[in-house]
PDB file of N, CA and C in Angstrom:
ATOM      1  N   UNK A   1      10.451 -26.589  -6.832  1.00  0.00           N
ATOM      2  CA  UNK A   1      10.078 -25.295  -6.273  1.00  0.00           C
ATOM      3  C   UNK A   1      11.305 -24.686  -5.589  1.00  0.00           C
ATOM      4  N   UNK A   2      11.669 -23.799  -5.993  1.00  0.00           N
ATOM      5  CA  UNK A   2      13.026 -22.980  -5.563  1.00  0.00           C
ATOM      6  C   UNK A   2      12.316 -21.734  -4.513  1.00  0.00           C
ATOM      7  N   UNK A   3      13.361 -21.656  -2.952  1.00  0.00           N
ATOM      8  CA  UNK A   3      12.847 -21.170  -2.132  1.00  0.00           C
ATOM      9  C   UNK A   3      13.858 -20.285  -1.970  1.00  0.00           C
ATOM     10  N   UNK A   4      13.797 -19.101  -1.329  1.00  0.00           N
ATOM     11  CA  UNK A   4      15.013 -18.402  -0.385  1.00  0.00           C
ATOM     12  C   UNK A   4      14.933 -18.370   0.952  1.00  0.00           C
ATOM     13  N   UNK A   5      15.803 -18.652   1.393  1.00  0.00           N
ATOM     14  CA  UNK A   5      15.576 -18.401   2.918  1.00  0.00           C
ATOM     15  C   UNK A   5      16.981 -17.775   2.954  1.00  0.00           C
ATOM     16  N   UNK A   6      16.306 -16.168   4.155  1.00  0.00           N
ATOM     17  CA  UNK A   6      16.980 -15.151   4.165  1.00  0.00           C
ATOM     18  C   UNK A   6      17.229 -14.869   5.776  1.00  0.00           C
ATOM     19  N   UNK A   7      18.326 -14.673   6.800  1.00  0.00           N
ATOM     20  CA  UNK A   7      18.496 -14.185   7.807  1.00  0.00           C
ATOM     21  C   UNK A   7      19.917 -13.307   7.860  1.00  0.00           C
ATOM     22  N   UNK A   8      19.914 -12.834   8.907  1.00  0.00           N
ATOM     23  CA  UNK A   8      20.778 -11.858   9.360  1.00  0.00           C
ATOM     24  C   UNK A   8      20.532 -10.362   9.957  1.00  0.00           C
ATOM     25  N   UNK A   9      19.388 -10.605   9.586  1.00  0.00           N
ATOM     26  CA  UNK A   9      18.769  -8.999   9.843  1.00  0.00           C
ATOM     27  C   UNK A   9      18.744  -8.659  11.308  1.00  0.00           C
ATOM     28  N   UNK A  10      18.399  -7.137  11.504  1.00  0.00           N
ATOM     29  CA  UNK A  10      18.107  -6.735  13.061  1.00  0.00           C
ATOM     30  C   UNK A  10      18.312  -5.556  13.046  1.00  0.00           C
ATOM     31  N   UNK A  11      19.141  -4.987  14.710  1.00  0.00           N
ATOM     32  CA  UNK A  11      18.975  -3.945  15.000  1.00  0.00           C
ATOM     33  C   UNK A  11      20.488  -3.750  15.226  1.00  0.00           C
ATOM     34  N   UNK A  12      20.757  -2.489  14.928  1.00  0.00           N
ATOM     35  CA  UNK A  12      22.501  -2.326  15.277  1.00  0.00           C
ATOM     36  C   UNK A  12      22.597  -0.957  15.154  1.00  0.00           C
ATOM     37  N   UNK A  13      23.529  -0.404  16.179  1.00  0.00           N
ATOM     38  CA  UNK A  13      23.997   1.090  16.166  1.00  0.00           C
ATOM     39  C   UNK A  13      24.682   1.626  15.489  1.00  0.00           C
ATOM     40  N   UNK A  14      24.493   2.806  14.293  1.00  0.00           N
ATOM     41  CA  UNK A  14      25.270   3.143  13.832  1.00  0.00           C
ATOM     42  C   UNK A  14      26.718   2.951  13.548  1.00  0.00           C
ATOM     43  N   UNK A  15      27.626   2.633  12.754  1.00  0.00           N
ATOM     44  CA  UNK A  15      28.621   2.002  12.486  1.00  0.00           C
ATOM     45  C   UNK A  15      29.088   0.814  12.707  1.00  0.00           C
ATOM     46  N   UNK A  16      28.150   0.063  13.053  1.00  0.00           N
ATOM     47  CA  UNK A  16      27.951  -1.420  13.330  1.00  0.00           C
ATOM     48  C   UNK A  16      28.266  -2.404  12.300  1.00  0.00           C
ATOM     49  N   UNK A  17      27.913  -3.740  11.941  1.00  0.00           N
ATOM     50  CA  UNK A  17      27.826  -4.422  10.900  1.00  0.00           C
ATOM     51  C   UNK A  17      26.938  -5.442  11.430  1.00  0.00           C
ATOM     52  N   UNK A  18      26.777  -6.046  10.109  1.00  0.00           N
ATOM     53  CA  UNK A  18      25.361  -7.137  10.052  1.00  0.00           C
ATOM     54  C   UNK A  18      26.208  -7.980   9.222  1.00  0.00           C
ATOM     55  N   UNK A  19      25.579  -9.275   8.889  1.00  0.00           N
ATOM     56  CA  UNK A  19      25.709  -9.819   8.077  1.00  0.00           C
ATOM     57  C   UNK A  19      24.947 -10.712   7.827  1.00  0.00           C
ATOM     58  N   UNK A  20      24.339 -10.679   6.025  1.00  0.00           N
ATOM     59  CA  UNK A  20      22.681 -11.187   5.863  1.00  0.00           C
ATOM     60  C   UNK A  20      23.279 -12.866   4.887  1.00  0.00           C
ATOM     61  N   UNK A  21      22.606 -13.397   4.931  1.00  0.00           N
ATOM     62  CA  UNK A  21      22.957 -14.721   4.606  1.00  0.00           C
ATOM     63  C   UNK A  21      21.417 -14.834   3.795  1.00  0.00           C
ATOM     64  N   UNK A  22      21.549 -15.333   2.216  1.00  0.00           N
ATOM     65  CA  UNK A  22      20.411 -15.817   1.644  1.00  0.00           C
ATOM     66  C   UNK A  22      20.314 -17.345   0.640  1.00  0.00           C
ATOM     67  N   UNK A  23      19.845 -18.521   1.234  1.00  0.00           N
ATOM     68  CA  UNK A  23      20.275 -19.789   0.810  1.00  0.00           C
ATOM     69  C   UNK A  23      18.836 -19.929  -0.175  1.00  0.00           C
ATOM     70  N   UNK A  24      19.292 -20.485  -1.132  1.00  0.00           N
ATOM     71  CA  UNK A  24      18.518 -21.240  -2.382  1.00  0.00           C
ATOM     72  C   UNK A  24      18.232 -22.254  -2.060  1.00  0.00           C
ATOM     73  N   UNK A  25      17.384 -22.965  -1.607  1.00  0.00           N
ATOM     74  CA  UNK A  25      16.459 -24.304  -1.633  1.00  0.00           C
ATOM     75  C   UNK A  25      15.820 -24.841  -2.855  1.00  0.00           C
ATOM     76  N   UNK A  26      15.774 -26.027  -3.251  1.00  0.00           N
ATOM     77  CA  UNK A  26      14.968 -26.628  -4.088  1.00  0.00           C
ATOM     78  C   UNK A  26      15.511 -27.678  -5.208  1.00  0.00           C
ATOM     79  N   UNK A  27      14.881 -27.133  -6.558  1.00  0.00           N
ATOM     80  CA  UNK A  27      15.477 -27.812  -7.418  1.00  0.00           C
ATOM     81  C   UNK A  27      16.178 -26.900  -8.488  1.00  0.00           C
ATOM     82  N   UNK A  28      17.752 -27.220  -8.168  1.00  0.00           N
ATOM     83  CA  UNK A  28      18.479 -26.310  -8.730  1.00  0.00           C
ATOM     84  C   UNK A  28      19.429 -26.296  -9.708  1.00  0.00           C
ATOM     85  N   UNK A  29      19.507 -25.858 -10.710  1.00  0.00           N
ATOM     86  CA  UNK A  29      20.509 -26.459 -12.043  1.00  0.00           C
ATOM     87  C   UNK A  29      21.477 -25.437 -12.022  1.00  0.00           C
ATOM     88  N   UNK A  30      21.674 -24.509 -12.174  1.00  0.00           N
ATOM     89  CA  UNK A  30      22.635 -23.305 -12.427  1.00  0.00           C
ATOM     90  C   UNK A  30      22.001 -21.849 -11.716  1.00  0.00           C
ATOM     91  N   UNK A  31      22.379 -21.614 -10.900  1.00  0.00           N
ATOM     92  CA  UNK A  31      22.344 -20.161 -10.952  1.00  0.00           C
ATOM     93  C   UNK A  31      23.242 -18.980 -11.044  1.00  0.00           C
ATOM     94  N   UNK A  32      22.374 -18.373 -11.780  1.00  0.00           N
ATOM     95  CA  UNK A  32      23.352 -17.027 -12.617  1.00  0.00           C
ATOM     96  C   UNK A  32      23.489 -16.190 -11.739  1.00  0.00           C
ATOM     97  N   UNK A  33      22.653 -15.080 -11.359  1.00  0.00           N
ATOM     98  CA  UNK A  33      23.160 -13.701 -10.661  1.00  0.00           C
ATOM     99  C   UNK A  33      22.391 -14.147  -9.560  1.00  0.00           C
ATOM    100  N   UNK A  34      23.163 -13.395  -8.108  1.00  0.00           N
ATOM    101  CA  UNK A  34      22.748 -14.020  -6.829  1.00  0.00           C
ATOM    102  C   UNK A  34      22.732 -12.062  -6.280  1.00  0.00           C
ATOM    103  N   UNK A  35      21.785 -11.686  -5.214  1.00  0.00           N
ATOM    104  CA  UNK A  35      21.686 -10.479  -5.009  1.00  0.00           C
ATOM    105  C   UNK A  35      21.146 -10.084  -3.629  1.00  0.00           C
ATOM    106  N   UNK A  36      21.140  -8.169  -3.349  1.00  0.00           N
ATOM    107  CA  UNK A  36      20.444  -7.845  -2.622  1.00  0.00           C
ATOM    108  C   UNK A  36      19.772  -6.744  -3.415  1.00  0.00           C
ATOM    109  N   UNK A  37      18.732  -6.556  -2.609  1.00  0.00           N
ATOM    110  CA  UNK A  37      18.276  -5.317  -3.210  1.00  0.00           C
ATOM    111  C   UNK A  37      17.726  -4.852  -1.733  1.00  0.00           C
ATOM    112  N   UNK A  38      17.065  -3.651  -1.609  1.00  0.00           N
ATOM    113  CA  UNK A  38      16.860  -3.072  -0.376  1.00  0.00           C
ATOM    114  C   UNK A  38      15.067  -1.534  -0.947  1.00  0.00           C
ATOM    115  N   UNK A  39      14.479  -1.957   0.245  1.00  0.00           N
ATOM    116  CA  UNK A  39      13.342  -0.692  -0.475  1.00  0.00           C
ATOM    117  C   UNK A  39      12.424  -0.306   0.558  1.00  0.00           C
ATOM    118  N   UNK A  40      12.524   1.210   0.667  1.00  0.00           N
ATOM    119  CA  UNK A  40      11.821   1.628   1.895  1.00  0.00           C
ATOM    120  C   UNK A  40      10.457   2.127   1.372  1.00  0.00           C
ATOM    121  N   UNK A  41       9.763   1.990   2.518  1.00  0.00           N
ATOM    122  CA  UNK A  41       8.451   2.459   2.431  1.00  0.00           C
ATOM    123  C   UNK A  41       8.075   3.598   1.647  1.00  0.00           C
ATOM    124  N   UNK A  42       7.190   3.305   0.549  1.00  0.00           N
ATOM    125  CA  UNK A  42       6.727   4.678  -0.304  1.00  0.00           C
ATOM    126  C   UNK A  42       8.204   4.646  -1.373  1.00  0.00           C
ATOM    127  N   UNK A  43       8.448   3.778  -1.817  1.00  0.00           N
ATOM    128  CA  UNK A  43       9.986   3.907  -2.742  1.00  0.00           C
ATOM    129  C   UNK A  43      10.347   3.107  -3.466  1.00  0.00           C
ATOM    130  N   UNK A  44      10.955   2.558  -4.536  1.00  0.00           N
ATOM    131  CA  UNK A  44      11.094   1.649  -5.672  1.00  0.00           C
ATOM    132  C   UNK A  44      12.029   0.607  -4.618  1.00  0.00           C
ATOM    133  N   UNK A  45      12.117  -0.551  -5.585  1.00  0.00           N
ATOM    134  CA  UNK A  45      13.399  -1.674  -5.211  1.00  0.00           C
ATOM    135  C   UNK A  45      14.446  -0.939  -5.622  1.00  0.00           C
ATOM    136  N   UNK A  46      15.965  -1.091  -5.063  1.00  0.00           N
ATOM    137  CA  UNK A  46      16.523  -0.423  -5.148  1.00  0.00           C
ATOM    138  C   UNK A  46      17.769  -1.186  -4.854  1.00  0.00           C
ATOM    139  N   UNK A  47      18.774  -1.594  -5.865  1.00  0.00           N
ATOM    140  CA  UNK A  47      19.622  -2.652  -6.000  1.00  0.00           C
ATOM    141  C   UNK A  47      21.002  -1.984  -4.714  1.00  0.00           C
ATOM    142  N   UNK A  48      21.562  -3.249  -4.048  1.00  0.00           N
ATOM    143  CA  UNK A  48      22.309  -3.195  -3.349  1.00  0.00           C
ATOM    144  C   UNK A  48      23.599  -3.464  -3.680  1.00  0.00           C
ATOM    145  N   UNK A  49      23.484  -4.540  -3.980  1.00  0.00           N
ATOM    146  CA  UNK A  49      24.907  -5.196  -4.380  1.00  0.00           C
ATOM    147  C   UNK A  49      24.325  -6.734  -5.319  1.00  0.00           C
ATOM    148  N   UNK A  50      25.000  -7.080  -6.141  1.00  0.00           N
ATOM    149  CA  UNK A  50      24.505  -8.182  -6.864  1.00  0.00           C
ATOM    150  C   UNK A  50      26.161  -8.834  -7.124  1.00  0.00           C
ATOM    151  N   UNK A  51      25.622 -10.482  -7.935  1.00  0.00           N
ATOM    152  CA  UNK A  51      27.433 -10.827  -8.036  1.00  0.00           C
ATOM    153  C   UNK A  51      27.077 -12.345  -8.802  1.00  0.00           C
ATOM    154  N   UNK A  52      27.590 -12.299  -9.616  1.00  0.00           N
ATOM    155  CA  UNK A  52      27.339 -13.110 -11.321  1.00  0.00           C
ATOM    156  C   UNK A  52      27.913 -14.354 -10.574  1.00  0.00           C
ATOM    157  N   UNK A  53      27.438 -15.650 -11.256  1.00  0.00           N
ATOM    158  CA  UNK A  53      28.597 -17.076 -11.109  1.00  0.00           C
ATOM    159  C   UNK A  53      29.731 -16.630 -11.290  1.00  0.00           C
ATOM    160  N   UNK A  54      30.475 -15.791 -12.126  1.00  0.00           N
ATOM    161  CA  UNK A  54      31.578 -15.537 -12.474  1.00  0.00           C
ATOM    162  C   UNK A  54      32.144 -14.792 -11.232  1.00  0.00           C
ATOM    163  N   UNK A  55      31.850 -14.417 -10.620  1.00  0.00           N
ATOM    164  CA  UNK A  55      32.625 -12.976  -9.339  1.00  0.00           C
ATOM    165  C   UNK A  55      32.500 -12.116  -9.847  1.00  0.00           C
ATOM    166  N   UNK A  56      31.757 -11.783 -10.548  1.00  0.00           N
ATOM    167  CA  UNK A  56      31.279  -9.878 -11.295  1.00  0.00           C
ATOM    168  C   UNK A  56      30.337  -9.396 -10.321  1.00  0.00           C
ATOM    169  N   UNK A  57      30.880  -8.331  -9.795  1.00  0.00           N
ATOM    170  CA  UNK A  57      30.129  -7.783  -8.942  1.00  0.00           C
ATOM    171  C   UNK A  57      29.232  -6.326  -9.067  1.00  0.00           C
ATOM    172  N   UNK A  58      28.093  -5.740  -8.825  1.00  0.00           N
ATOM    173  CA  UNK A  58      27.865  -4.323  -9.320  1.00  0.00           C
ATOM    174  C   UNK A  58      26.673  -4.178  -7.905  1.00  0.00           C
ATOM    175  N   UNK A  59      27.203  -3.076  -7.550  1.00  0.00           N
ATOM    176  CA  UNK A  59      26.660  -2.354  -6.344  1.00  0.00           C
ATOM    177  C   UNK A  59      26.164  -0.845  -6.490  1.00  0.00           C
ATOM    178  N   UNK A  60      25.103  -0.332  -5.674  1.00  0.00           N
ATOM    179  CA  UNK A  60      25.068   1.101  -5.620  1.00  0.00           C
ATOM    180  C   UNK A  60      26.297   1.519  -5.026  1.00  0.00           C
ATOM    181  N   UNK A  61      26.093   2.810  -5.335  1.00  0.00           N
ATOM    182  CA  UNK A  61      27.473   3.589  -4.763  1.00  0.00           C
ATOM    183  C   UNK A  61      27.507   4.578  -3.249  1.00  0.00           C
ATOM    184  N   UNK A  62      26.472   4.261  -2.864  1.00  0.00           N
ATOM    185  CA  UNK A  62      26.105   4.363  -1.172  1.00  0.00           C
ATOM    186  C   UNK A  62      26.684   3.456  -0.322  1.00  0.00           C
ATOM    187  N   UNK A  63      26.657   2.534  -1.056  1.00  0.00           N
ATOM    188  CA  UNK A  63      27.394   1.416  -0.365  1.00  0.00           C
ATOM    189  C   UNK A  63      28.888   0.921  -0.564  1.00  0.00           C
ATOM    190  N   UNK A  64      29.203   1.568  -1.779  1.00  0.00           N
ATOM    191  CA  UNK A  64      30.787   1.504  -1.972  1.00  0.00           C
ATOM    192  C   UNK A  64      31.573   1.841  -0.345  1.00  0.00           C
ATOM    193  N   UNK A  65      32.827   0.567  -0.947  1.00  0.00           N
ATOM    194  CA  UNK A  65      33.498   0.313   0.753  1.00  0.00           C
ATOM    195  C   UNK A  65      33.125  -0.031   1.943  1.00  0.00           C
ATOM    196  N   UNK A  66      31.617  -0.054   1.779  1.00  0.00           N
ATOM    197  CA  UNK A  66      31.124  -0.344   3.637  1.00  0.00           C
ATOM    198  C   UNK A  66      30.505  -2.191   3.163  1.00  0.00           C
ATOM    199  N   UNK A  67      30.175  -2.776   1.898  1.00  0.00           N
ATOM    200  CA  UNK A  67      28.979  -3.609   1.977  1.00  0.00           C
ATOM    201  C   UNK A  67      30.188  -4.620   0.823  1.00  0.00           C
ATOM    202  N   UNK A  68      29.997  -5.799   1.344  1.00  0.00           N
ATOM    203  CA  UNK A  68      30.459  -6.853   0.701  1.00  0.00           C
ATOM    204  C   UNK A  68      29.924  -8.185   0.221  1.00  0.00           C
ATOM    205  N   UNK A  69      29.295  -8.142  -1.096  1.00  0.00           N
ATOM    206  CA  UNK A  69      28.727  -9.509  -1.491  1.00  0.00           C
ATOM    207  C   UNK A  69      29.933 -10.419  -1.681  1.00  0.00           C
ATOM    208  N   UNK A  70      29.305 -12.053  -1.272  1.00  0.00           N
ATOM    209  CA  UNK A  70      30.034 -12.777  -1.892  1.00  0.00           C
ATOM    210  C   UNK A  70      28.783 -13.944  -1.797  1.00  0.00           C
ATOM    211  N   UNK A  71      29.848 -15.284  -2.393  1.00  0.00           N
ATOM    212  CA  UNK A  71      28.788 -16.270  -2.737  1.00  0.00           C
ATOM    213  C   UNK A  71      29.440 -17.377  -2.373  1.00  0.00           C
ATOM    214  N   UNK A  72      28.677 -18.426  -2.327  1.00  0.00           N
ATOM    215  CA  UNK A  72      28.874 -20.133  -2.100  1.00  0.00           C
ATOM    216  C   UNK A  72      28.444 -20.965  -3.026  1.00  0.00           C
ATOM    217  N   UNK A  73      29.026 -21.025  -3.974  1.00  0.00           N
ATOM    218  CA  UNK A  73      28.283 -21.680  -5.334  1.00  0.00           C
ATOM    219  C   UNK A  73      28.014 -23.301  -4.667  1.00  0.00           C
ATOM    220  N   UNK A  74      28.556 -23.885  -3.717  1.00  0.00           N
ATOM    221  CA  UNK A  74      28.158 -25.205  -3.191  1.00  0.00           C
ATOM    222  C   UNK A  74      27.022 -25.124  -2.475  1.00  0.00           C
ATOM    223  N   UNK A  75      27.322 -24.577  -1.328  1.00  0.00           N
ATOM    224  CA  UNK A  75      25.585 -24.088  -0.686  1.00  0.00           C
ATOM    225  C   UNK A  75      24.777 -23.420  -1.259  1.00  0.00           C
ATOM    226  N   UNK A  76      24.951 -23.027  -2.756  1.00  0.00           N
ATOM    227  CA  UNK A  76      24.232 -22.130  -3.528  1.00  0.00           C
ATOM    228  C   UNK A  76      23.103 -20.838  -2.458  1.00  0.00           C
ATOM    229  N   UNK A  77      24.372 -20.020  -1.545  1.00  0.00           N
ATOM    230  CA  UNK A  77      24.193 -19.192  -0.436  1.00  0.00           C
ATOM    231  C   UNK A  77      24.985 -17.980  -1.086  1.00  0.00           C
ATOM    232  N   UNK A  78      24.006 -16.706  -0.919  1.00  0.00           N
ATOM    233  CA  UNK A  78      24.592 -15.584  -1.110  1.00  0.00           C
ATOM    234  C   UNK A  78      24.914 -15.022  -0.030  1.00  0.00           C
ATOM    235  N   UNK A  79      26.233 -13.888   0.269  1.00  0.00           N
ATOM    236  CA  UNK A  79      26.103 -13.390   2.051  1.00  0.00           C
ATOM    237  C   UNK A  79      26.233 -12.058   1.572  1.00  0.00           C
ATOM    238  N   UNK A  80      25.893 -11.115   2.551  1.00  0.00           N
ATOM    239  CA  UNK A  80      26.443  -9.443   2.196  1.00  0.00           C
ATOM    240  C   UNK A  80      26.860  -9.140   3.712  1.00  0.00           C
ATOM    241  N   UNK A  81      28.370  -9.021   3.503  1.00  0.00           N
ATOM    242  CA  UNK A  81      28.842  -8.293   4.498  1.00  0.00           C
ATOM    243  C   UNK A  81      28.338  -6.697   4.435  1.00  0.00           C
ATOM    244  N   UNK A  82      27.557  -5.947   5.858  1.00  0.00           N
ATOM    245  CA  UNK A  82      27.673  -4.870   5.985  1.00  0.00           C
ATOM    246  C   UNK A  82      28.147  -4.547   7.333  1.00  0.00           C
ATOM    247  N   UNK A  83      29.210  -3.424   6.723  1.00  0.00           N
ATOM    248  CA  UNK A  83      29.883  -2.900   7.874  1.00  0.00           C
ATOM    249  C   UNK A  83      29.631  -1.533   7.788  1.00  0.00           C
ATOM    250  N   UNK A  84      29.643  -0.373   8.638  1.00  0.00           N
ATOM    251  CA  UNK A  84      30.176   1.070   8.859  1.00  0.00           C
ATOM    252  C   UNK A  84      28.202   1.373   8.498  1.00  0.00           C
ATOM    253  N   UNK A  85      27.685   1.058   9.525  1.00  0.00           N
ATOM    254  CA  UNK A  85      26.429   0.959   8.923  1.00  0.00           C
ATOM    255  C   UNK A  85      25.514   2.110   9.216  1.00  0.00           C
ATOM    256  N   UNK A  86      25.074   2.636   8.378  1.00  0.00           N
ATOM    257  CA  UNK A  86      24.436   4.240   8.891  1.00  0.00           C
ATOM    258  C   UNK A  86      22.726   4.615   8.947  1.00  0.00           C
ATOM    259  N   UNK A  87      22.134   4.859   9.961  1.00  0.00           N
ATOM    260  CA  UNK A  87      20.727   5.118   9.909  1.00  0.00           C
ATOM    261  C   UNK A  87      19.939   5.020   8.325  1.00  0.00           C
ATOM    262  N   UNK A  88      20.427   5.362   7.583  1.00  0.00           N
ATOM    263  CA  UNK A  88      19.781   5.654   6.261  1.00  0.00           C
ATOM    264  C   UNK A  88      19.634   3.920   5.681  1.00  0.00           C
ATOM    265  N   UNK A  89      20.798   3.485   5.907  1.00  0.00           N
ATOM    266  CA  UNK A  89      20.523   2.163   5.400  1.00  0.00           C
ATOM    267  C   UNK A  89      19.351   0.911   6.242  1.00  0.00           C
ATOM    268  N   UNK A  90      18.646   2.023   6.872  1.00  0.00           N
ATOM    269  CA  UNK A  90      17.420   0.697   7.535  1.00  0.00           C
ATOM    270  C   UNK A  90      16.377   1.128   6.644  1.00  0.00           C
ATOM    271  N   UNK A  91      16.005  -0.183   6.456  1.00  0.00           N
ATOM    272  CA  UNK A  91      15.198  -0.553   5.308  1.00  0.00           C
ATOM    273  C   UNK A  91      14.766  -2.412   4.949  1.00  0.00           C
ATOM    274  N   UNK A  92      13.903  -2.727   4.948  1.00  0.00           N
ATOM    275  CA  UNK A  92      14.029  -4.152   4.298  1.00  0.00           C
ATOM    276  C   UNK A  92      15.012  -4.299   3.135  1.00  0.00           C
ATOM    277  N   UNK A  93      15.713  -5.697   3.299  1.00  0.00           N
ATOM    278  CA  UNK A  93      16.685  -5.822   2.375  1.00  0.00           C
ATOM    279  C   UNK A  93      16.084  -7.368   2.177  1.00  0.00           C
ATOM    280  N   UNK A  94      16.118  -7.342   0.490  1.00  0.00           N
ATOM    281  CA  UNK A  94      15.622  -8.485  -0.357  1.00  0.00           C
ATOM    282  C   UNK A  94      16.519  -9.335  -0.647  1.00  0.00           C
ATOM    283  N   UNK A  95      16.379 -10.733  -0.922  1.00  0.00           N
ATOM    284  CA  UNK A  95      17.701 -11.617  -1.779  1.00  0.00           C
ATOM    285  C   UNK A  95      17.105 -12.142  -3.060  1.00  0.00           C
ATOM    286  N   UNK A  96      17.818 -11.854  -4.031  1.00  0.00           N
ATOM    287  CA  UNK A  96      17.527 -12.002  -5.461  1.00  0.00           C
ATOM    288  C   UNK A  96      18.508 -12.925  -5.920  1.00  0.00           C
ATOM    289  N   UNK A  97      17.610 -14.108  -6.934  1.00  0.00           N
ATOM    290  CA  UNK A  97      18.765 -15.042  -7.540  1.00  0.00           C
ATOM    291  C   UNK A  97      18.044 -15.390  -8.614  1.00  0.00           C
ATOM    292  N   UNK A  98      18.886 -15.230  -9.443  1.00  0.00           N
ATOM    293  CA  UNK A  98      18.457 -15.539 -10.889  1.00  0.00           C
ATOM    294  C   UNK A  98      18.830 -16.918 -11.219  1.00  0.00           C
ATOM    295  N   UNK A  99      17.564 -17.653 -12.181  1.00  0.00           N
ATOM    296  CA  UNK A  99      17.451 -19.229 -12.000  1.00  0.00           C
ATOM    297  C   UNK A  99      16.806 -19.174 -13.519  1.00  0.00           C
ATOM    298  N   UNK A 100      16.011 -19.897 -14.019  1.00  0.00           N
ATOM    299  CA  UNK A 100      15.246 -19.129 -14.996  1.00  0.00           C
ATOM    300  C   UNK A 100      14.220 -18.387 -15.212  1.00  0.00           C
ATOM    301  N   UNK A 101      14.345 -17.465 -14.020  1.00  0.00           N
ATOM    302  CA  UNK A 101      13.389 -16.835 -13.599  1.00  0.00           C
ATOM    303  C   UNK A 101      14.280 -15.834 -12.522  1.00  0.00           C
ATOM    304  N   UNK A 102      13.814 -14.496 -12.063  1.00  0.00           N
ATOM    305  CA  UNK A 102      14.186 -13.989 -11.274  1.00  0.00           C
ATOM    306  C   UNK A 102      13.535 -14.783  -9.988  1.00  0.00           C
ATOM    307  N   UNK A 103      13.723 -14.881  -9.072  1.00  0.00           N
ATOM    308  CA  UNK A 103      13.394 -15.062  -7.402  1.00  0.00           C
ATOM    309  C   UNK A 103      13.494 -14.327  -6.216  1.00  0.00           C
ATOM    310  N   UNK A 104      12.766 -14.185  -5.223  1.00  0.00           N
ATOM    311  CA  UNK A 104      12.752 -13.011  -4.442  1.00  0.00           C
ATOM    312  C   UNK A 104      12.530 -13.886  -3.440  1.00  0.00           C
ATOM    313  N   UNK A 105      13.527 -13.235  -2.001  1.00  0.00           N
ATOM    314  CA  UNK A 105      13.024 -13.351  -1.048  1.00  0.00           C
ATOM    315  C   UNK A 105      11.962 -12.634  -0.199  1.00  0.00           C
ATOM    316  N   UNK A 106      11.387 -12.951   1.232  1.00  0.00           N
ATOM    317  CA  UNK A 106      10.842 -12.133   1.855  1.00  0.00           C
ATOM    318  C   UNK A 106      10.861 -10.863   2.449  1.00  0.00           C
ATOM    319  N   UNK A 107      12.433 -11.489   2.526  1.00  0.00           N
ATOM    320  CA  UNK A 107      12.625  -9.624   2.818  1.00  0.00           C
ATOM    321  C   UNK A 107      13.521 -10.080   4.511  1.00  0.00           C
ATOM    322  N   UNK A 108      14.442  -8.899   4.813  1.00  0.00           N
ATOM    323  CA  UNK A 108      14.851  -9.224   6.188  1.00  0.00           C
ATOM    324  C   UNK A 108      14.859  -7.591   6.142  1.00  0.00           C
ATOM    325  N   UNK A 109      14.413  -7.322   7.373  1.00  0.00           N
ATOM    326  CA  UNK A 109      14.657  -6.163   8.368  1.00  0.00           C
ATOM    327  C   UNK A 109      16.203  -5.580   8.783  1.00  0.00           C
ATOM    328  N   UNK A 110      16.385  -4.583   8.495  1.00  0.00           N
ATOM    329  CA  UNK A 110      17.832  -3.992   9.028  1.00  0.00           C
ATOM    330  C   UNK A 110      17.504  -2.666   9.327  1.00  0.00           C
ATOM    331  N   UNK A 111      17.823  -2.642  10.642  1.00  0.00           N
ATOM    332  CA  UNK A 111      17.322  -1.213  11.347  1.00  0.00           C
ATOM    333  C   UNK A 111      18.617  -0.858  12.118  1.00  0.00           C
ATOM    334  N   UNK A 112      19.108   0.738  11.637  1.00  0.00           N
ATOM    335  CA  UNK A 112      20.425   1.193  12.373  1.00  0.00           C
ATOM    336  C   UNK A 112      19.940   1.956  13.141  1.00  0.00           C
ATOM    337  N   UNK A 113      20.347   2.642  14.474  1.00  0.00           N
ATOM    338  CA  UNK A 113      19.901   3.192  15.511  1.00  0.00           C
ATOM    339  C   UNK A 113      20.980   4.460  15.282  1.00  0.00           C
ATOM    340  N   UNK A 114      20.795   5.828  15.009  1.00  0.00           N
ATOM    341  CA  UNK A 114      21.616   6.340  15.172  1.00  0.00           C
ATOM    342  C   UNK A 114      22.025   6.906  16.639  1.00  0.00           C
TER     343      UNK A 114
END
């Protein structure tokens, strides 16, 4: 049974940074694409930043320059640096990892205060 466990979330003032941490638990053979996605109330999922075993990375472009995925293929741990962080981006933010199966986390809270 493959789990996520997701923290980092909270509250931060405008131009602030966070940084969300999402670890894979279980039984694990390879994983392919490791992710965020982010989705506000009344609104689709809505991809953040994602990033292949390989270091291929593909992000929205709201987030170009402020938001940085990377990965831990040993701790099989995804992180997203966010920095320069702006009211618009509060929203639950998801962690997605592809296994043979997509996987979802619960979700973490990120609320900017303008």
């Amino acid at each position: 049974q493959v789990q996520l466990v997701e923290s980092g979330g909270g509250l931060v003032q405008a131009g602030g940074s966070l940084r969300l941490s999402c670890a894979a638990t279980g039984i694990i053979w390879r994983i392919n694409s490791m992710g965020w996605y982010r989705q506000a109330p009344g609104k689709q999922r809505e991809l953040v930043e994602t990033i292949t075993s390989g270091g291929n990375t593909n992000y929205a472009e709201s987030v170009k320059g402020r938001f940085t995925i990377s990965r831990d293929n040993i701790k099989n741990t995804v992180y997203l640096q966010m920095n320069g962080l702006k009211p618009e981006d509060t929203t639950v933010y998801y962690c997605n990892v592809g296994l043979d199966r997509q996987y979802w986390g619960r979700g973490t809270q990120v609320t900017v205060s303008s």
